[in-house]
C-alpha atoms as a PDB file:
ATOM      1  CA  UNK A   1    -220.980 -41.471 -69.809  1.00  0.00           C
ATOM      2  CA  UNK A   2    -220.475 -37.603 -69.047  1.00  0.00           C
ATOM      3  CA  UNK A   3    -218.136 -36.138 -67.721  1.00  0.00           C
ATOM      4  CA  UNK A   4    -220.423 -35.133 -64.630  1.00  0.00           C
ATOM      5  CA  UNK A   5    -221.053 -38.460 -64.075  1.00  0.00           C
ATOM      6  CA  UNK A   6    -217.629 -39.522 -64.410  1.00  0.00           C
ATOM      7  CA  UNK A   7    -216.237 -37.282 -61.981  1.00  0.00           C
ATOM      8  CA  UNK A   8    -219.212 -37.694 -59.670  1.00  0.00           C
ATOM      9  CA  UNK A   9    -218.147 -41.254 -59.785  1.00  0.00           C
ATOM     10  CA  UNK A  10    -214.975 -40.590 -59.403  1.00  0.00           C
ATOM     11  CA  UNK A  11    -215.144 -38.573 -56.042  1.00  0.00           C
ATOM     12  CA  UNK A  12    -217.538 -40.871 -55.044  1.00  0.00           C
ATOM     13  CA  UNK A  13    -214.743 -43.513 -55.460  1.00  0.00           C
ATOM     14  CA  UNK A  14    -212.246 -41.393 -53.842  1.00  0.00           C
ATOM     15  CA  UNK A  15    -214.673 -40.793 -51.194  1.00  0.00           C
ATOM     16  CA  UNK A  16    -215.055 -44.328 -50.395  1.00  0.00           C
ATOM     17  CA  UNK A  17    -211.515 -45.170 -50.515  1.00  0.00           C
ATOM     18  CA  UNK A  18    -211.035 -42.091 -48.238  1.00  0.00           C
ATOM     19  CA  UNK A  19    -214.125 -43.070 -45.925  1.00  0.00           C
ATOM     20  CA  UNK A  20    -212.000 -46.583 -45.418  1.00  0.00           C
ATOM     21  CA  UNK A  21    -208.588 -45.961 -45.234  1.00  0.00           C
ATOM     22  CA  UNK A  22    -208.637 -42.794 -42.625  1.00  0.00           C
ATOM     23  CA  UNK A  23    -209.626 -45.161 -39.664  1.00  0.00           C
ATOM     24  CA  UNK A  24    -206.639 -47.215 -41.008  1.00  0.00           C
ATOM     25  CA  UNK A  25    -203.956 -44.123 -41.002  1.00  0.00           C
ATOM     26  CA  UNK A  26    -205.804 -42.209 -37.870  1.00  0.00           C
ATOM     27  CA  UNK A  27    -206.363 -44.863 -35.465  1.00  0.00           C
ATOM     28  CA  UNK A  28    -203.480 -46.151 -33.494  1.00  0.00           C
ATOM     29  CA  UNK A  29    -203.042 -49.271 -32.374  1.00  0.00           C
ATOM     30  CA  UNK A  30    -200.748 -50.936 -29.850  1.00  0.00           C
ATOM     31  CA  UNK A  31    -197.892 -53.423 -30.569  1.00  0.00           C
ATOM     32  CA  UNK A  32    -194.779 -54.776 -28.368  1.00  0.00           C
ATOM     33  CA  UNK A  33    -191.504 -53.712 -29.471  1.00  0.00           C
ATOM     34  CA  UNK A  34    -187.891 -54.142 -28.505  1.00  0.00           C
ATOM     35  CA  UNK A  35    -185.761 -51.579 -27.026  1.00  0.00           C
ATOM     36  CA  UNK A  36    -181.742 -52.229 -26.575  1.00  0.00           C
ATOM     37  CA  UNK A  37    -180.251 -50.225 -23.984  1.00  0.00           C
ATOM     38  CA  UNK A  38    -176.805 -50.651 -22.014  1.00  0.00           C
ATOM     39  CA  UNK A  39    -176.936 -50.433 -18.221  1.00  0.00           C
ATOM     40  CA  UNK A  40    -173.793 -50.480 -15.579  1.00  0.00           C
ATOM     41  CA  UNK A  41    -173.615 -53.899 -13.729  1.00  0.00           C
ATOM     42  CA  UNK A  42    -171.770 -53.939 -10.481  1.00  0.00           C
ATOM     43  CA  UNK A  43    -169.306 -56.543  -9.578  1.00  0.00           C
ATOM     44  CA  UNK A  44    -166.584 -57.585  -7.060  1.00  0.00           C
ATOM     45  CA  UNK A  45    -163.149 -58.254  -7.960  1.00  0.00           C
ATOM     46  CA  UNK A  46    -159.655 -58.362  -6.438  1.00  0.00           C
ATOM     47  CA  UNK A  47    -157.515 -55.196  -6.647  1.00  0.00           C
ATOM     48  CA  UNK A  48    -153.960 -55.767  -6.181  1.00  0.00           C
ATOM     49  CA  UNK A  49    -151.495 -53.252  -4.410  1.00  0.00           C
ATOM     50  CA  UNK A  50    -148.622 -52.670  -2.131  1.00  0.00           C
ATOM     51  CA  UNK A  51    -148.157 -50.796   0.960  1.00  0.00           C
ATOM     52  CA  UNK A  52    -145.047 -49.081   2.740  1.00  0.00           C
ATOM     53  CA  UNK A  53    -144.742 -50.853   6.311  1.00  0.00           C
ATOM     54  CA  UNK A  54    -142.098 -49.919   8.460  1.00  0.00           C
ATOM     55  CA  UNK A  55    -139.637 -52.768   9.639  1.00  0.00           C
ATOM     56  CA  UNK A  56    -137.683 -51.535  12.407  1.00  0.00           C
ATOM     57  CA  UNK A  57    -134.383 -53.312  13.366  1.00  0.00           C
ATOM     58  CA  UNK A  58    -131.519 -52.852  15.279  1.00  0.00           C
ATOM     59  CA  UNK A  59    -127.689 -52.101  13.476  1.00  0.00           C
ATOM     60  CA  UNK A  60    -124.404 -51.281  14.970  1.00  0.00           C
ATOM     61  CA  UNK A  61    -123.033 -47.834  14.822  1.00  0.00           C
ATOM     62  CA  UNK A  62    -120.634 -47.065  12.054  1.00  0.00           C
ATOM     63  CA  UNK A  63    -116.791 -46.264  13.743  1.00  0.00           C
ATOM     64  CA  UNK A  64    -113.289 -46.527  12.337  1.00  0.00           C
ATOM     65  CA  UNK A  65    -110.259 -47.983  13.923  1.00  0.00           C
ATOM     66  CA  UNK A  66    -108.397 -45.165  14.631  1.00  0.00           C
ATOM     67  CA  UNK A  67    -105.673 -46.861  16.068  1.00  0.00           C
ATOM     68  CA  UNK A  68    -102.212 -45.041  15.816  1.00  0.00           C
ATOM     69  CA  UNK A  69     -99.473 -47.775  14.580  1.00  0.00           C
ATOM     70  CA  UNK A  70     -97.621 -48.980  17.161  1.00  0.00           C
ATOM     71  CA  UNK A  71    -100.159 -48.161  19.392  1.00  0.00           C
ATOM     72  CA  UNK A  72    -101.810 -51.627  19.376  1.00  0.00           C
ATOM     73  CA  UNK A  73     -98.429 -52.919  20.254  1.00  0.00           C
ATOM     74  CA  UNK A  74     -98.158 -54.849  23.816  1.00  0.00           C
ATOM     75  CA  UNK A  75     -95.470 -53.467  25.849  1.00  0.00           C
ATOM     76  CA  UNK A  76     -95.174 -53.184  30.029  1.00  0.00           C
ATOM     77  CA  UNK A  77     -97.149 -50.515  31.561  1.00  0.00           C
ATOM     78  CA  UNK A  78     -95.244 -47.695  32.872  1.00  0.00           C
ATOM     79  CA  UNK A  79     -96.482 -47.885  36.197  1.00  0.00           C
ATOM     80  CA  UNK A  80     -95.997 -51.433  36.314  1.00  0.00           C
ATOM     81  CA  UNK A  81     -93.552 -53.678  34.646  1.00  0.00           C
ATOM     82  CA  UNK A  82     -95.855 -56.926  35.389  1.00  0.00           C
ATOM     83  CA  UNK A  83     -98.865 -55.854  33.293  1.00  0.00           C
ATOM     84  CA  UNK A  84     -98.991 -55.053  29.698  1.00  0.00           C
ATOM     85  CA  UNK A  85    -100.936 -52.404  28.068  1.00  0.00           C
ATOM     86  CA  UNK A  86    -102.088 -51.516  24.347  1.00  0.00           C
ATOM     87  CA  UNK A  87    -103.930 -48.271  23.522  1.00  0.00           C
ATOM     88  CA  UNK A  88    -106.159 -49.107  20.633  1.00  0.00           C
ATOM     89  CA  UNK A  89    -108.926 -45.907  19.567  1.00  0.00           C
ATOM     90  CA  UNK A  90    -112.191 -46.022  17.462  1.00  0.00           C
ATOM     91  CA  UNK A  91    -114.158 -43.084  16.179  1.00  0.00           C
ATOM     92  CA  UNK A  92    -117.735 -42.732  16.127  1.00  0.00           C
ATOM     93  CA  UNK A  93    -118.466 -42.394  12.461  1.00  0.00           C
ATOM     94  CA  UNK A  94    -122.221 -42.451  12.983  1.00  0.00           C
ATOM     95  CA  UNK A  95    -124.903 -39.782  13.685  1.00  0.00           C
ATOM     96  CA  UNK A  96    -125.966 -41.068  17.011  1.00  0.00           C
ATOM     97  CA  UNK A  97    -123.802 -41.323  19.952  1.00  0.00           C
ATOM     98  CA  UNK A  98    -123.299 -44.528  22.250  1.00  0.00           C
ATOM     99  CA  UNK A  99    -121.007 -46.728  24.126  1.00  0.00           C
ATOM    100  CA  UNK A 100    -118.868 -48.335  22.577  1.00  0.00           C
ATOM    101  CA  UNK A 101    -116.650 -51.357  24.284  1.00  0.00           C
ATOM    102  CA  UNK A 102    -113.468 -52.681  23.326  1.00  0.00           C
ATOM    103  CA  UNK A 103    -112.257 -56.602  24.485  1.00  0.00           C
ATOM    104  CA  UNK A 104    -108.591 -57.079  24.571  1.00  0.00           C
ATOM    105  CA  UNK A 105    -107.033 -60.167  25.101  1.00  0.00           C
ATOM    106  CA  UNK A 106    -102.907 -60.557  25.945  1.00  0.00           C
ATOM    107  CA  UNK A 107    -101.614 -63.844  25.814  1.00  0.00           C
ATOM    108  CA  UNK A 108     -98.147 -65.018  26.793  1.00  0.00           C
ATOM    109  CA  UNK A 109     -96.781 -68.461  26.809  1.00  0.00           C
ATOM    110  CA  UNK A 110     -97.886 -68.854  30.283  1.00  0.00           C
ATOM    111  CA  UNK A 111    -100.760 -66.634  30.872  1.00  0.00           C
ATOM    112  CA  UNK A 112    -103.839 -65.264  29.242  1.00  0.00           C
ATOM    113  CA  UNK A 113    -106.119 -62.113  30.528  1.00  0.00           C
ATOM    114  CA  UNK A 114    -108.728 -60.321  29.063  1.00  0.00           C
ATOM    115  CA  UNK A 115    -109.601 -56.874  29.362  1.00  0.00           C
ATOM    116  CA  UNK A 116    -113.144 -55.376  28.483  1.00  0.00           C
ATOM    117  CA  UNK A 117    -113.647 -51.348  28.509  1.00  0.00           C
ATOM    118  CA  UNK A 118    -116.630 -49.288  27.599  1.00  0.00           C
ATOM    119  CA  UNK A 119    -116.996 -45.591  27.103  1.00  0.00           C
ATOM    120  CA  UNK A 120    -119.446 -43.390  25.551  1.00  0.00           C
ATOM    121  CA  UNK A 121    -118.395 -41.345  22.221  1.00  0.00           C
ATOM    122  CA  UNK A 122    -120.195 -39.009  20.764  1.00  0.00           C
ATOM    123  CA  UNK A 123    -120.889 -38.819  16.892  1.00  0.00           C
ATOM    124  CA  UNK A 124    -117.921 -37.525  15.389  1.00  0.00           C
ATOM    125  CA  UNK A 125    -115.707 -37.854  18.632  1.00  0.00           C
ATOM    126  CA  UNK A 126    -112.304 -40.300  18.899  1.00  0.00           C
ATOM    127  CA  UNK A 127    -111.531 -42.319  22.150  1.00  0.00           C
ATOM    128  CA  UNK A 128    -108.499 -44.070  23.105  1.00  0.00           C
ATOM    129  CA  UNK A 129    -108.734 -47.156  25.367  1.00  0.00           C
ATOM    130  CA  UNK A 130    -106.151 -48.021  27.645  1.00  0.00           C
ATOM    131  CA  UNK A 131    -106.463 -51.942  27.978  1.00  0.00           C
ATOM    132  CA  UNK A 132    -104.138 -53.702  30.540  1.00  0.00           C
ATOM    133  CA  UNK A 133    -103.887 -57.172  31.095  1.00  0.00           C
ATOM    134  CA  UNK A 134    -101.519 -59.001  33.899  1.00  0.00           C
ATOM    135  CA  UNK A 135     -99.494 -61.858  32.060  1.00  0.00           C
ATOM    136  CA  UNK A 136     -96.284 -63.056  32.600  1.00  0.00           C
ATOM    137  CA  UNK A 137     -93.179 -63.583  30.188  1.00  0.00           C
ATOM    138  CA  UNK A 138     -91.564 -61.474  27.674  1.00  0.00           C
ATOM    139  CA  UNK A 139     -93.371 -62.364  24.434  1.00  0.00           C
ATOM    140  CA  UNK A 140     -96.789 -61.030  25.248  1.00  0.00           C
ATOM    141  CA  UNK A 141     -99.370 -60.780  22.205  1.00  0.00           C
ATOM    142  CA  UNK A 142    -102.115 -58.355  22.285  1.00  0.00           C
ATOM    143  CA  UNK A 143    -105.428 -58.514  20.262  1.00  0.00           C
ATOM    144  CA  UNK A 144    -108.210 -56.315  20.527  1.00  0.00           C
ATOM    145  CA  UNK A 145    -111.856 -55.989  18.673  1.00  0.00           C
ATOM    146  CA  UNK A 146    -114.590 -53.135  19.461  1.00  0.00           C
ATOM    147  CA  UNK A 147    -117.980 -53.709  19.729  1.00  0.00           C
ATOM    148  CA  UNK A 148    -120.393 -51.161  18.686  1.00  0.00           C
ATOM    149  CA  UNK A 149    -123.894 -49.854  20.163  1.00  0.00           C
ATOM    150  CA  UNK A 150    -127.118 -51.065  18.549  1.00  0.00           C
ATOM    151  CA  UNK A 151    -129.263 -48.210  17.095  1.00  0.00           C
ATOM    152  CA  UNK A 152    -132.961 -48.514  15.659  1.00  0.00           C
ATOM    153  CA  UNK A 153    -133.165 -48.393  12.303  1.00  0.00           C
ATOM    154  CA  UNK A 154    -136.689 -47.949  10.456  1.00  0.00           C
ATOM    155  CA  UNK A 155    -137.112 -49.110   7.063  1.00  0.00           C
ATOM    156  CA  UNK A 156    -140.436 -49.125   5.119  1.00  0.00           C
ATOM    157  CA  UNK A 157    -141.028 -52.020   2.829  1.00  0.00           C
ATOM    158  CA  UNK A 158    -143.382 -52.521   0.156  1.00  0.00           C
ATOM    159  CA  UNK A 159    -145.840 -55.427   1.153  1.00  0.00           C
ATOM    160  CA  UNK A 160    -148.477 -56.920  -1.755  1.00  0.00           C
ATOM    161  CA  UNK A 161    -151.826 -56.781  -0.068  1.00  0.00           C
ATOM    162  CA  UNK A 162    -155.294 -57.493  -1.988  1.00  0.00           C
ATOM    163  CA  UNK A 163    -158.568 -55.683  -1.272  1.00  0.00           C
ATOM    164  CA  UNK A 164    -161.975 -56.167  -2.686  1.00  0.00           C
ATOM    165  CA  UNK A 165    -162.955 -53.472  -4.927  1.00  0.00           C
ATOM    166  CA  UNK A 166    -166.584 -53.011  -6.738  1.00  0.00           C
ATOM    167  CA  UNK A 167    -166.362 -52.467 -10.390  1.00  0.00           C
ATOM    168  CA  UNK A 168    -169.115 -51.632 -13.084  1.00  0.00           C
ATOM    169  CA  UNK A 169    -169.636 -53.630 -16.638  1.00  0.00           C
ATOM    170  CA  UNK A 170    -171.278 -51.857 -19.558  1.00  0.00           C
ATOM    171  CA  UNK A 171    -173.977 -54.424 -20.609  1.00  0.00           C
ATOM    172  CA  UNK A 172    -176.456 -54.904 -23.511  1.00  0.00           C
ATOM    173  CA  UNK A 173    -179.640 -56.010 -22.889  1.00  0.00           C
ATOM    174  CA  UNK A 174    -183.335 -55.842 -24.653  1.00  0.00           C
ATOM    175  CA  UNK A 175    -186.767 -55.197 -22.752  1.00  0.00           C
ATOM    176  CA  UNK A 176    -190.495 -55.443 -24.198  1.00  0.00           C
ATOM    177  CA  UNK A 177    -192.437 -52.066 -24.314  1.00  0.00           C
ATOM    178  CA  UNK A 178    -195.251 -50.914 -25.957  1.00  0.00           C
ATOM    179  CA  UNK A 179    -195.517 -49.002 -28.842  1.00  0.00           C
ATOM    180  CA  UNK A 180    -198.266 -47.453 -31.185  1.00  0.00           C
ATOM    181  CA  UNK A 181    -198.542 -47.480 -34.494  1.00  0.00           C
ATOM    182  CA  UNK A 182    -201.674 -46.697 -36.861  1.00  0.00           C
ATOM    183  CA  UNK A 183    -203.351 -49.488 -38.135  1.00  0.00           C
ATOM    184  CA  UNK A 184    -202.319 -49.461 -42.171  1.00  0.00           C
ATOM    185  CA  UNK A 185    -198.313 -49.644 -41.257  1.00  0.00           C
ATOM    186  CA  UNK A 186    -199.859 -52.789 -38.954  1.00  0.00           C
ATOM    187  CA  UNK A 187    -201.518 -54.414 -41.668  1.00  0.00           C
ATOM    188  CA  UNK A 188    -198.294 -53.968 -44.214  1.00  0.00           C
ATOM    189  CA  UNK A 189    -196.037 -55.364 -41.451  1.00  0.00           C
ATOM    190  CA  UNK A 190    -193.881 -52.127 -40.924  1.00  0.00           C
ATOM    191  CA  UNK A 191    -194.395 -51.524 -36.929  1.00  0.00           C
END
């Protein structure tokens, strides 16, 4: 054979081969594919917390005894012999003022009396008391005990309280779509 002929065959060949195989490389043709994504999935779920909440409640004012000594001692009034008298005194010690009472109770070994007194002190500010009581006999026994004003007090505690919050998961998932490929990678399996 010449070499003509063999190259004429030869692009006649190629020619062929070409003439079948560009359909197979230019056409496109569809196929369904899988695409993984990740998408945000809302959800409820319980959030846990704690809140200040005022309590308010009531508390005596702070004082001192600021009884003098022998001041708390019973002895006969001066301006008369048949009652006895003590002179107890409390300071305010709190930042609030009030009235304050005192109860005194003299007891003999005949008689008993009580004696209840109130005054208003002001924060910072002593008062004495002068409690009396009418008993009879010589061995007379004084006792005495204030009792303070109430005041408000606020206090904020922390309560646990729950509340229903929406939150987002990062999920996987896989949907169908449609791709294109050209025909040849079809037939080979690689679309």
């Amino acid at each position: 054979m010449k070499k003509g002929t063999k190259l004429l065959i030869g692009f006649a060949f190629f020619f062929i081969v070409a003439l079948f195989t560009t359909p197979l490389i230019v056409v496109q043709v569809p196929y369904t594919g899988y695409v993984t994504y990740t998408e945000q999935e809302p959800h409820t779920d319980t959030e846990y917390y704690t809140e200040k909440e005022p309590a308010t409640r009531l508390v005596d004012l702070k004082y001192q005894d600021a009884t003098p000594m022998g001041r708390y001692i019973s002895r006969p009034c001066s301006w008369d012999e048949e009652w006895s008298c003590i002179f107890p005194s409390v300071r305010n010690v709190d930042t609030v003022g009030g009235m304050f009472k005192v109860n005194c109770t003299f007891k003999s070994l005949y008689d008993e009396d009580n004696f209840i007194w109130a005054e208003y002190v002001a924060p910072g500010q002593s008062v004495e008391f002068n409690c009396r009581g009418k008993v009879t006999g010589q061995d007379v026994i004084a006792n005495y005990h204030f009792i303070p004003p109430k005041k408000e007090v606020t206090e904020y505690k922390d309560v646990p309280k729950t509340r229903e919050v929406v939150r987002y998961n990062t999920v996987e998932k896989t949907k169908e779509e449609i791709r294109y490929c050209n025909a040849w990678k079809k037939i080979v399996g690689k679309c």
